[in-house]
C-alpha atoms as a PDB file:
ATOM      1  CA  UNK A   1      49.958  42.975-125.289  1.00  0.00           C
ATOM      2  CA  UNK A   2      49.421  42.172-128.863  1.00  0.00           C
ATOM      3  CA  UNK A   3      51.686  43.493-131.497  1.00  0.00           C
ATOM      4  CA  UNK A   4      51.057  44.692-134.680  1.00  0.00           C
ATOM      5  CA  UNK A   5      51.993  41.938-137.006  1.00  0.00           C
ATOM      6  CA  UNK A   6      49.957  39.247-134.196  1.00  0.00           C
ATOM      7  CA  UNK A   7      46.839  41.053-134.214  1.00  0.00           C
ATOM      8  CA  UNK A   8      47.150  41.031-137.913  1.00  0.00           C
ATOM      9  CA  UNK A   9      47.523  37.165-137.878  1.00  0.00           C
ATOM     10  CA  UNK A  10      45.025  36.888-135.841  1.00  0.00           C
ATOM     11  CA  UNK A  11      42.533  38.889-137.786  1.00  0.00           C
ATOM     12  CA  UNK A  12      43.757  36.508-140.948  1.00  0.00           C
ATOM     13  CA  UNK A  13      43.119  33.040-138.822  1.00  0.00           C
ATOM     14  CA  UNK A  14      39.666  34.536-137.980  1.00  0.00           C
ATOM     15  CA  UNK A  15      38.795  35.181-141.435  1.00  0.00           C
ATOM     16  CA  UNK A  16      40.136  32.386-142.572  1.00  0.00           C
ATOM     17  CA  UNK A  17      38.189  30.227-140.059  1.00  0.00           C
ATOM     18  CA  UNK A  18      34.748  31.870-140.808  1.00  0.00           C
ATOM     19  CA  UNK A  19      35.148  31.435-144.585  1.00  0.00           C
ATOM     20  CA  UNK A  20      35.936  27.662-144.021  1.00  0.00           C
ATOM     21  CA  UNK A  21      33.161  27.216-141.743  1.00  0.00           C
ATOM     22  CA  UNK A  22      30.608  28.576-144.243  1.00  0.00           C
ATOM     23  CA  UNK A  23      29.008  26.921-146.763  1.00  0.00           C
ATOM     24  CA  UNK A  24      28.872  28.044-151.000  1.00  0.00           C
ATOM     25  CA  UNK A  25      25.114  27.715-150.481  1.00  0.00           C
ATOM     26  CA  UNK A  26      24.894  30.128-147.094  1.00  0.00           C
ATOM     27  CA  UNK A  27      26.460  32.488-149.503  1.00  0.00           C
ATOM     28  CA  UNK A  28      24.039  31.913-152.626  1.00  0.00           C
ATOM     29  CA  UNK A  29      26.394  30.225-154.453  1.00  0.00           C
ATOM     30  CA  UNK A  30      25.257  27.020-156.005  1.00  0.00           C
ATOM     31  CA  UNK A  31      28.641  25.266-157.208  1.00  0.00           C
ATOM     32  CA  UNK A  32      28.474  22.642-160.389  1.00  0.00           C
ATOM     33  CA  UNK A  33      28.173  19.193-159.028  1.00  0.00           C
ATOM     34  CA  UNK A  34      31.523  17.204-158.101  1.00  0.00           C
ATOM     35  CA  UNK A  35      34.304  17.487-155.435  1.00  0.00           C
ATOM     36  CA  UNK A  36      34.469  20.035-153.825  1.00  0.00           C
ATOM     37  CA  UNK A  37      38.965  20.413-153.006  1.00  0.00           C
ATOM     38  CA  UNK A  38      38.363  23.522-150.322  1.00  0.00           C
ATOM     39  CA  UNK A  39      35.987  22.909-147.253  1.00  0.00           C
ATOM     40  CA  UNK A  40      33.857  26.161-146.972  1.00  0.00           C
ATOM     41  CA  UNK A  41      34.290  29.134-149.379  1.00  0.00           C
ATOM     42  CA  UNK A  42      36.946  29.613-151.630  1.00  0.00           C
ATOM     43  CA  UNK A  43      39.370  32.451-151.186  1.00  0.00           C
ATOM     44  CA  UNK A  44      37.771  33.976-154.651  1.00  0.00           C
ATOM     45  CA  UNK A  45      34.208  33.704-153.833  1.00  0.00           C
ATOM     46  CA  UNK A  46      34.714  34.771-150.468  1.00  0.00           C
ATOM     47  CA  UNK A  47      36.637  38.130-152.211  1.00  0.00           C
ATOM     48  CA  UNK A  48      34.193  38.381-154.880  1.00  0.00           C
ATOM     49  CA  UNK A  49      30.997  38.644-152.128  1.00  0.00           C
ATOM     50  CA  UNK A  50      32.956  41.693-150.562  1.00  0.00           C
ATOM     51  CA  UNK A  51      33.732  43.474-154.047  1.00  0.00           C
ATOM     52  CA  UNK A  52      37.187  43.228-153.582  1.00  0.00           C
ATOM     53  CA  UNK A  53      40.512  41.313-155.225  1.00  0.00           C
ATOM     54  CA  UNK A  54      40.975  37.968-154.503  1.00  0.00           C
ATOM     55  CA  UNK A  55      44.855  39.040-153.852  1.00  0.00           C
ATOM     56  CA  UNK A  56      43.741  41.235-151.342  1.00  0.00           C
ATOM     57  CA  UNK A  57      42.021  39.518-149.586  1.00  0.00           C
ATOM     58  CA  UNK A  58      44.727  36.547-149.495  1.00  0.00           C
ATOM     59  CA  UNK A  59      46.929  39.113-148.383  1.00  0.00           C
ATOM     60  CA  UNK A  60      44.630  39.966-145.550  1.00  0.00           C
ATOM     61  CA  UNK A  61      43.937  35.971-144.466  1.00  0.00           C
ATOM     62  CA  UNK A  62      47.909  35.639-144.773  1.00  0.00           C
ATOM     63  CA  UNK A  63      48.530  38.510-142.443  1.00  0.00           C
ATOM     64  CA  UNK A  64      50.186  40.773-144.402  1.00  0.00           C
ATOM     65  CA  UNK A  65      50.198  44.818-143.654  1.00  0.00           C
ATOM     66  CA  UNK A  66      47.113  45.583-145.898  1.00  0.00           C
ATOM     67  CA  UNK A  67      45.152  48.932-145.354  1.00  0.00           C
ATOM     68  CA  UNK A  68      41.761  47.700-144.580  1.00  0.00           C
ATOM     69  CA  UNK A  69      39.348  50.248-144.150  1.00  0.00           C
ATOM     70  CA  UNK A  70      36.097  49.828-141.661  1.00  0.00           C
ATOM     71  CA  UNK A  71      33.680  49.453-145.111  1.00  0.00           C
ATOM     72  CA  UNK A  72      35.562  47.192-146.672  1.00  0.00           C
ATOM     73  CA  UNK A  73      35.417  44.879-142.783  1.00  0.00           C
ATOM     74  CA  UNK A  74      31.973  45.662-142.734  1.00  0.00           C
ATOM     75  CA  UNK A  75      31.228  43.826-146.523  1.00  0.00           C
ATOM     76  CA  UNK A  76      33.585  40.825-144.925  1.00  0.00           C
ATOM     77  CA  UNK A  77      31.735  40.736-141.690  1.00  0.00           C
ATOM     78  CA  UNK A  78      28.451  40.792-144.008  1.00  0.00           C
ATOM     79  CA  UNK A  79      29.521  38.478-146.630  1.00  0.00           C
ATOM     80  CA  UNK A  80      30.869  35.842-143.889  1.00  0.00           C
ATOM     81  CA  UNK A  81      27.430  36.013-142.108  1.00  0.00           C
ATOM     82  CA  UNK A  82      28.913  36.921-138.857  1.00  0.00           C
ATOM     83  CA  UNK A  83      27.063  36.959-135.576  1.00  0.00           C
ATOM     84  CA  UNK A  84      27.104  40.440-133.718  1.00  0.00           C
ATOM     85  CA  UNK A  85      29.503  38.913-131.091  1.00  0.00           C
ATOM     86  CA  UNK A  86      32.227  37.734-134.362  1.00  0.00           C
ATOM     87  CA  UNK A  87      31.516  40.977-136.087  1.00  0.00           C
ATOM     88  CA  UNK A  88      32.499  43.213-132.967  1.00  0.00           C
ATOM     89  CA  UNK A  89      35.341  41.331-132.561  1.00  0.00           C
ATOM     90  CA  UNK A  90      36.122  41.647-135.961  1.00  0.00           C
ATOM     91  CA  UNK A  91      36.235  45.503-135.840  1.00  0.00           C
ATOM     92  CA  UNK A  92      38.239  45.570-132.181  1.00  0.00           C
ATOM     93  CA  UNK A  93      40.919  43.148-133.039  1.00  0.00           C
ATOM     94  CA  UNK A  94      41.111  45.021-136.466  1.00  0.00           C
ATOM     95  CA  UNK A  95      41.121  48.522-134.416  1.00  0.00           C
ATOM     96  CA  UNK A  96      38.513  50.021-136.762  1.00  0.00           C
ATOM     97  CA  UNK A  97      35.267  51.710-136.214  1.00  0.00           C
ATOM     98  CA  UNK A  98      32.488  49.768-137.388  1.00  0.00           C
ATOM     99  CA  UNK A  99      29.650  51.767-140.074  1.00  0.00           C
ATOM    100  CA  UNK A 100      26.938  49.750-138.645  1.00  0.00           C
ATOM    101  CA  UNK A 101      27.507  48.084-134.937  1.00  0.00           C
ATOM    102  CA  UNK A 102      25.369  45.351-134.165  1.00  0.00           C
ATOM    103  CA  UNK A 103      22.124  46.376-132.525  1.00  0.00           C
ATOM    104  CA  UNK A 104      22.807  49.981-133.737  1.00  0.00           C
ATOM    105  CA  UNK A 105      19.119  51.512-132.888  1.00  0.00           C
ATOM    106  CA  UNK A 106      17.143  52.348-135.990  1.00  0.00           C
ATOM    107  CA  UNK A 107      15.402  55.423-136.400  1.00  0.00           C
ATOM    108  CA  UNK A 108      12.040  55.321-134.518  1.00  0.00           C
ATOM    109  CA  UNK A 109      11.834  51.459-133.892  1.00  0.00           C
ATOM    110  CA  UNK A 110      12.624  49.997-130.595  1.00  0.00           C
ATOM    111  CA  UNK A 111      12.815  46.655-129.915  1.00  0.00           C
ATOM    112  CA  UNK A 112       9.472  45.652-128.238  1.00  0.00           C
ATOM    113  CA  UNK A 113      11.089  43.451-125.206  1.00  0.00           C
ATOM    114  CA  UNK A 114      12.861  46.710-124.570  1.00  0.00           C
ATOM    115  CA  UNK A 115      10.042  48.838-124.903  1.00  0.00           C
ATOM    116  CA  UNK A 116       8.285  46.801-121.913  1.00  0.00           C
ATOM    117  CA  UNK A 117      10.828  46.675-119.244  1.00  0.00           C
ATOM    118  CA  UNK A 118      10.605  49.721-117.441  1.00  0.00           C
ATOM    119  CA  UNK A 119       6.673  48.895-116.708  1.00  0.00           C
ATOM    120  CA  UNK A 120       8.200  45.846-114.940  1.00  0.00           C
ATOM    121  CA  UNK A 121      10.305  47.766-112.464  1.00  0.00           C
ATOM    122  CA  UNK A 122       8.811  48.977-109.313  1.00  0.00           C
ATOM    123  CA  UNK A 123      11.816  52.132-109.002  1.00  0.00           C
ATOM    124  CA  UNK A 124      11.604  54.883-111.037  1.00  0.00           C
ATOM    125  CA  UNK A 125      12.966  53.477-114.700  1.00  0.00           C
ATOM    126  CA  UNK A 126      13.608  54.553-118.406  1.00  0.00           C
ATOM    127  CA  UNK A 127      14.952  53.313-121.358  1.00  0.00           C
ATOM    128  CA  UNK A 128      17.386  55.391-123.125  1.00  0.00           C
ATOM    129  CA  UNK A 129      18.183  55.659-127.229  1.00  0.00           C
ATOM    130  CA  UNK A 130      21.886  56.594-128.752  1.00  0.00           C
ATOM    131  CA  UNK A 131      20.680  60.098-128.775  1.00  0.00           C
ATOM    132  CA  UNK A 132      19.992  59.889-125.302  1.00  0.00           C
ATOM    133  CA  UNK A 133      15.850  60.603-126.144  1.00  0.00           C
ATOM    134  CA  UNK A 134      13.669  58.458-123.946  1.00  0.00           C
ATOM    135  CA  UNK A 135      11.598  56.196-125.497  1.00  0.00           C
ATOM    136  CA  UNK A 136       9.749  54.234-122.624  1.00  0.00           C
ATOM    137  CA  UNK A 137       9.289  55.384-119.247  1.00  0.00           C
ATOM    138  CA  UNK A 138       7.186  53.905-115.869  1.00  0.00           C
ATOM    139  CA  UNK A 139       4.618  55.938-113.931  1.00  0.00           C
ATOM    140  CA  UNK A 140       7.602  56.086-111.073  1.00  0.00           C
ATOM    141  CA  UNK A 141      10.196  58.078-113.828  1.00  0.00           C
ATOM    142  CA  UNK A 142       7.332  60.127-115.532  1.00  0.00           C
ATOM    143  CA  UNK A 143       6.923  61.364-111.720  1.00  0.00           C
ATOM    144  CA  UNK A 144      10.008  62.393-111.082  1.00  0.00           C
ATOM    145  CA  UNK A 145      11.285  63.635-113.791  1.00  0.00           C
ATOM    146  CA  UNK A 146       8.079  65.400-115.310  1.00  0.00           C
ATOM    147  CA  UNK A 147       9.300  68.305-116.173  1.00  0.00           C
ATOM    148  CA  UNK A 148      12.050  66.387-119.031  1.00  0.00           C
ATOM    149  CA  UNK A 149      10.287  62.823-119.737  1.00  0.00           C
ATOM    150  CA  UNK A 150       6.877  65.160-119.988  1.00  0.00           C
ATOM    151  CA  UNK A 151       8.140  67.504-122.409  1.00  0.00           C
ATOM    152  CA  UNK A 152       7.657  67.628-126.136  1.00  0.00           C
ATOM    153  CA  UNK A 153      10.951  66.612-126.673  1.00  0.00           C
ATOM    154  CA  UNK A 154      12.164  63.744-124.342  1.00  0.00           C
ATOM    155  CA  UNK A 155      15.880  64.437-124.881  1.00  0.00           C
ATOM    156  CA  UNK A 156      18.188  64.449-121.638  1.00  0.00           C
ATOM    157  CA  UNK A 157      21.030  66.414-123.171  1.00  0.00           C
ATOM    158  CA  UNK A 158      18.900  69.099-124.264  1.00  0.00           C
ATOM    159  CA  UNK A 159      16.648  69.006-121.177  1.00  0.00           C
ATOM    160  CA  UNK A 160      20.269  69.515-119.102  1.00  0.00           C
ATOM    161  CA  UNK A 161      21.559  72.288-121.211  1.00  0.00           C
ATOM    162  CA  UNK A 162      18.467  74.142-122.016  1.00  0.00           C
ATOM    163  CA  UNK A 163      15.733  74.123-119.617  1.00  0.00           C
ATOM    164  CA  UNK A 164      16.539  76.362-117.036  1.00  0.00           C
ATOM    165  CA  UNK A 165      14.619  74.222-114.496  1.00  0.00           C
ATOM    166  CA  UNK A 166      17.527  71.524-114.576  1.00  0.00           C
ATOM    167  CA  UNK A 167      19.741  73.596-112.757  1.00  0.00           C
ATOM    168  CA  UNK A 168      17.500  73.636-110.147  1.00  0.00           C
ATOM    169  CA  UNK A 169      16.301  70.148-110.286  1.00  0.00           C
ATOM    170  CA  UNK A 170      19.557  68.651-110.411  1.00  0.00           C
ATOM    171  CA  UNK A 171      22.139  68.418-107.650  1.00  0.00           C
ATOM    172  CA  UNK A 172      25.471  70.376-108.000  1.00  0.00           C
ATOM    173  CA  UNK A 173      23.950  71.183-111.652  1.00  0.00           C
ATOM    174  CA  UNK A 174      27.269  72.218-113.398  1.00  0.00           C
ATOM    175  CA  UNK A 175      29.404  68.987-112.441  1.00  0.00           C
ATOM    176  CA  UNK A 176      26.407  66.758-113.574  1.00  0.00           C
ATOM    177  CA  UNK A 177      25.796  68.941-116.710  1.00  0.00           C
ATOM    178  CA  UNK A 178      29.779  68.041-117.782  1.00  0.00           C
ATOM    179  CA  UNK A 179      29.387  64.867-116.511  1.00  0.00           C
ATOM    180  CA  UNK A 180      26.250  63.684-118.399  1.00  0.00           C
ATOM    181  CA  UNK A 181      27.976  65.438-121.802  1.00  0.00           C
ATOM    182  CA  UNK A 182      31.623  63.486-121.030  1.00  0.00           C
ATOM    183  CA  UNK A 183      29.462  59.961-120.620  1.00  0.00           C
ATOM    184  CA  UNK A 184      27.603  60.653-123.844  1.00  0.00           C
ATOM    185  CA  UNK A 185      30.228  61.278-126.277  1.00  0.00           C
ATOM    186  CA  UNK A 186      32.423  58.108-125.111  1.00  0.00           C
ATOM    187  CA  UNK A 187      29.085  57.170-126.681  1.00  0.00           C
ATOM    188  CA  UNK A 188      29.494  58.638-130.090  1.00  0.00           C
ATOM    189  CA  UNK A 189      32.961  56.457-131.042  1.00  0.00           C
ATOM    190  CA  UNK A 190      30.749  53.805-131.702  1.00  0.00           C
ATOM    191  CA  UNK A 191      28.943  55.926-134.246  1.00  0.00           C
ATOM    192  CA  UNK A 192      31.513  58.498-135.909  1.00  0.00           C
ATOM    193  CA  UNK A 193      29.057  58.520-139.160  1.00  0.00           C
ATOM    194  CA  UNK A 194      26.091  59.032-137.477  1.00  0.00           C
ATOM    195  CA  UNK A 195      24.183  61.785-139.031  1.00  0.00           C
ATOM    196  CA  UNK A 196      21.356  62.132-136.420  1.00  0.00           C
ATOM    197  CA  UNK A 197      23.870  62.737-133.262  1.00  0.00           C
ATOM    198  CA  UNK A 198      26.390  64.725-135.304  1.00  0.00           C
ATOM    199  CA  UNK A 199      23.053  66.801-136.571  1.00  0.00           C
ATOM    200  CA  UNK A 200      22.220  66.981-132.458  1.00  0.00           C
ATOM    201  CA  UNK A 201      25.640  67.985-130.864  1.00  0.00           C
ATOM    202  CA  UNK A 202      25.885  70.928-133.782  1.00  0.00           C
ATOM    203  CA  UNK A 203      22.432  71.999-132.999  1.00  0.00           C
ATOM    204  CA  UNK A 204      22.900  71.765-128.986  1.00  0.00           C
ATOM    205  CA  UNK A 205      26.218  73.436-129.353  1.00  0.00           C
ATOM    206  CA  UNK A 206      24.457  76.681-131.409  1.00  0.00           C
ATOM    207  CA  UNK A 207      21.625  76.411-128.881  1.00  0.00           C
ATOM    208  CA  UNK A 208      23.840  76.379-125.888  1.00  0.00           C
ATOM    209  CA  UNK A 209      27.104  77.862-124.556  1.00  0.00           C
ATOM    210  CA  UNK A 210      27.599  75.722-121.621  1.00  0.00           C
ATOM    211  CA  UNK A 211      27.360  72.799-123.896  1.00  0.00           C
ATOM    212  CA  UNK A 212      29.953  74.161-126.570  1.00  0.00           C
ATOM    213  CA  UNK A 213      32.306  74.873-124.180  1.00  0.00           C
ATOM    214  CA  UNK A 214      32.357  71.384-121.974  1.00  0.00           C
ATOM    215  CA  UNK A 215      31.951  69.636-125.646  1.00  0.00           C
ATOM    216  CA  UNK A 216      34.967  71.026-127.406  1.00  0.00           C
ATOM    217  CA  UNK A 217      36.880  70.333-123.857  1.00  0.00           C
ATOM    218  CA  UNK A 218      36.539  66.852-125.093  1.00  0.00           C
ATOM    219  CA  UNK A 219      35.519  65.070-121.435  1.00  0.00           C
ATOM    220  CA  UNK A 220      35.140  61.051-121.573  1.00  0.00           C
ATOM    221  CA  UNK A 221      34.035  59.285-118.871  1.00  0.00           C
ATOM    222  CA  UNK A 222      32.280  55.703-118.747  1.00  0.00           C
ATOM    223  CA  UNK A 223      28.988  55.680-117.849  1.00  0.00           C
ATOM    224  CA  UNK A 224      28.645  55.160-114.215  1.00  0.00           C
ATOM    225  CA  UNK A 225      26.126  55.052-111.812  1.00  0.00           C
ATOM    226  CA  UNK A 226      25.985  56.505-107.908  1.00  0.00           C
ATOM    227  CA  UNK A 227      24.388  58.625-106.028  1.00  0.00           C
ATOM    228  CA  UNK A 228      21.799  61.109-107.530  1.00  0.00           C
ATOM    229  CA  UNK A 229      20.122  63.609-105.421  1.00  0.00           C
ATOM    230  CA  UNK A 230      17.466  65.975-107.119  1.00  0.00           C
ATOM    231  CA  UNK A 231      14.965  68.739-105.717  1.00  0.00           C
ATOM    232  CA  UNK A 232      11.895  67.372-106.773  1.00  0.00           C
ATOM    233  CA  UNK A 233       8.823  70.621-107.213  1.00  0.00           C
ATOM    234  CA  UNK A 234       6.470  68.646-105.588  1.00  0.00           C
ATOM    235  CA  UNK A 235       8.390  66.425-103.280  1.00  0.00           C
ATOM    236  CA  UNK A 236      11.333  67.941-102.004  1.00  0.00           C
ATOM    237  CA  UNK A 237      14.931  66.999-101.839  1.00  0.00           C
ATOM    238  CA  UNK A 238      15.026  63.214-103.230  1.00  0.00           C
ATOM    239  CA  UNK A 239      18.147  60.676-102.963  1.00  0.00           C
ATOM    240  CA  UNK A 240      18.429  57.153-105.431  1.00  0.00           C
ATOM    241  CA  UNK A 241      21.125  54.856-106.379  1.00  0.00           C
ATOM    242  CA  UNK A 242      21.435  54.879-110.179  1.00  0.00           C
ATOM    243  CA  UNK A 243      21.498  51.345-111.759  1.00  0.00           C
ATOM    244  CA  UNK A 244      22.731  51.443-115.787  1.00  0.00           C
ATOM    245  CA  UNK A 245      21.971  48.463-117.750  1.00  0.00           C
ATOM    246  CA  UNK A 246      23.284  47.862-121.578  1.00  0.00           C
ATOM    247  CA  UNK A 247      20.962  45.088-123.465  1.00  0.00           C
ATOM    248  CA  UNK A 248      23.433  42.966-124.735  1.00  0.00           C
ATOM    249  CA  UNK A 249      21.687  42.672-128.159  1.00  0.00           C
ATOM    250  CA  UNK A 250      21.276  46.091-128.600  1.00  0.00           C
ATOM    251  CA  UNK A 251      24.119  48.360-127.121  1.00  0.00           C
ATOM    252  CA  UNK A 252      22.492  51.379-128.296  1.00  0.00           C
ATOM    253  CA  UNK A 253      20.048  51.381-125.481  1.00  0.00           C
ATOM    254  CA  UNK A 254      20.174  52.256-121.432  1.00  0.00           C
ATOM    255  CA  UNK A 255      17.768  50.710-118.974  1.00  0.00           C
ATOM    256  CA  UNK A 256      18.351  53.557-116.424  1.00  0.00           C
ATOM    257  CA  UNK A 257      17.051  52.839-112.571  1.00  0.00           C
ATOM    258  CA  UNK A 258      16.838  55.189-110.096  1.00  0.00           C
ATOM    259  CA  UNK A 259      16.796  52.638-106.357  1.00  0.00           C
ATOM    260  CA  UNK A 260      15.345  55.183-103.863  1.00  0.00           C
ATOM    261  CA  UNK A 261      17.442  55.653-100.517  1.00  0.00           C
ATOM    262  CA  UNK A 262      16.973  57.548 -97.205  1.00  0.00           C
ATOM    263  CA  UNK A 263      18.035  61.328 -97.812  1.00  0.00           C
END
């Protein structure tokens, strides 16, 4: 395991490695013409782009126990134009929560590649937001889950805490229902400022009892998949194989299949 003062190193090398590797003129800065001594960015431009002292930030290159807060990592990660895969590592090897995580799902705009995939599965699939909302479903999912995909308000949390049809729809209801809650909010520690989900678990847990009382029991659990039997209106009792699929670009998102098996 990595101690304290390595991972601090290590976040300095990194740094130090992605400011050399980038050019004045990546960064807008257009130097006077002549020899250039330091490959890359100086230490004082590369501070100056974040908004913060250029002693600081040699402090933080050099590895030295600096108080680094995620907003001030988030102006480096910016400044050094890094890629989603350097910025997350960034934040993990620096142990803070990132402000904006790379492919953090705007506000009503889905990525059209995403919005297309579940038409190109033949099971029953949907495609997931970070407030758990779907926002593209096949003929297969609208089916079988008509009476939450079909509603006004596409949201699974509050179509598992509030419509009283869920408990009847879904199998062992209560152990799903604290399930379901548990996955989501291992969900919202990659979003503590989030606004919109903070805004939904306060209203959920006004609206709802059962979901007060499993959220403030503070459940994690990773999102897995499994069996999943429901009792269908129409069709009876039905039995799939969940399949869970993160879009590496955009983490935000759930590809959710249902793979039908013999009840």
């Amino acid at each position: 395991m990595m101690s304290e003062s390595e991972r601090r190193r290590t976040v300095g090398a990194f740094l130090r490695a992605r400011r050399a590797a980038m050019s004045p003129e990546q960064a807008g800065i257009f130097p006077m013409p002549g020899r250039r001594r330091t490959p890359g960015l100086r230490r004082e431009e590369a501070a100056q782009l974040c908004g913060i002292s250029t002693t600081w930030y040699t402090w933080l290159e050099q590895g030295r126990d600096v108080a680094c807060s995620g907003a001030v990592l988030a102006r480096l990660a910016e400044a050094l134009l890094l890629s989603p895969a350097e910025r997350t590592y960034l934040f993990e090897l620096a142990r803070r929560n990132d402000p904006r995580p790379p492919g953090a799902a705007p506000s009503g705009a889905v990525p059209p590649g995403l919005l297309c995939m579940p038409g190109l599965v033949a099971a029953p699939t949907y495609l997931l937001d970070a407030l758990w909302t779907v926002r593209a479903a096949n003929d297969g999912a609208r089916h079988l889950f008509a009476g939450w995909i079909g509603g006004d308000e596409p949201n699974l949390l509050r179509y598992v805490f509030l419509d009283p049809q869920a408990r009847f729809f879904l199998d062992d209801w209560p152990d799903r229902a604290r399930r379901i809650l548990a996955e989501f909010r291992a969900d919202t520690a990659r979003r503590p400022n989030d606004a919109a989900m903070r805004a939904l678990v306060d209203r959920l847990c006004g609206e709802s009892a059962d979901f007060a009382r499993v959220w403030n029991s503070h459940a994690v659990l990773s999102r897995e998949g499994g069996r999943r039997r429901f009792t269908h209106p129409r069709d009876g009792l039905l039995q799939y194989e969940q399949v869970t699929l993160i879009p590496a670009a955009h983490p935000d998102y759930k590809l959710v299949t249902l793979v039908p098996v013999a009840a």
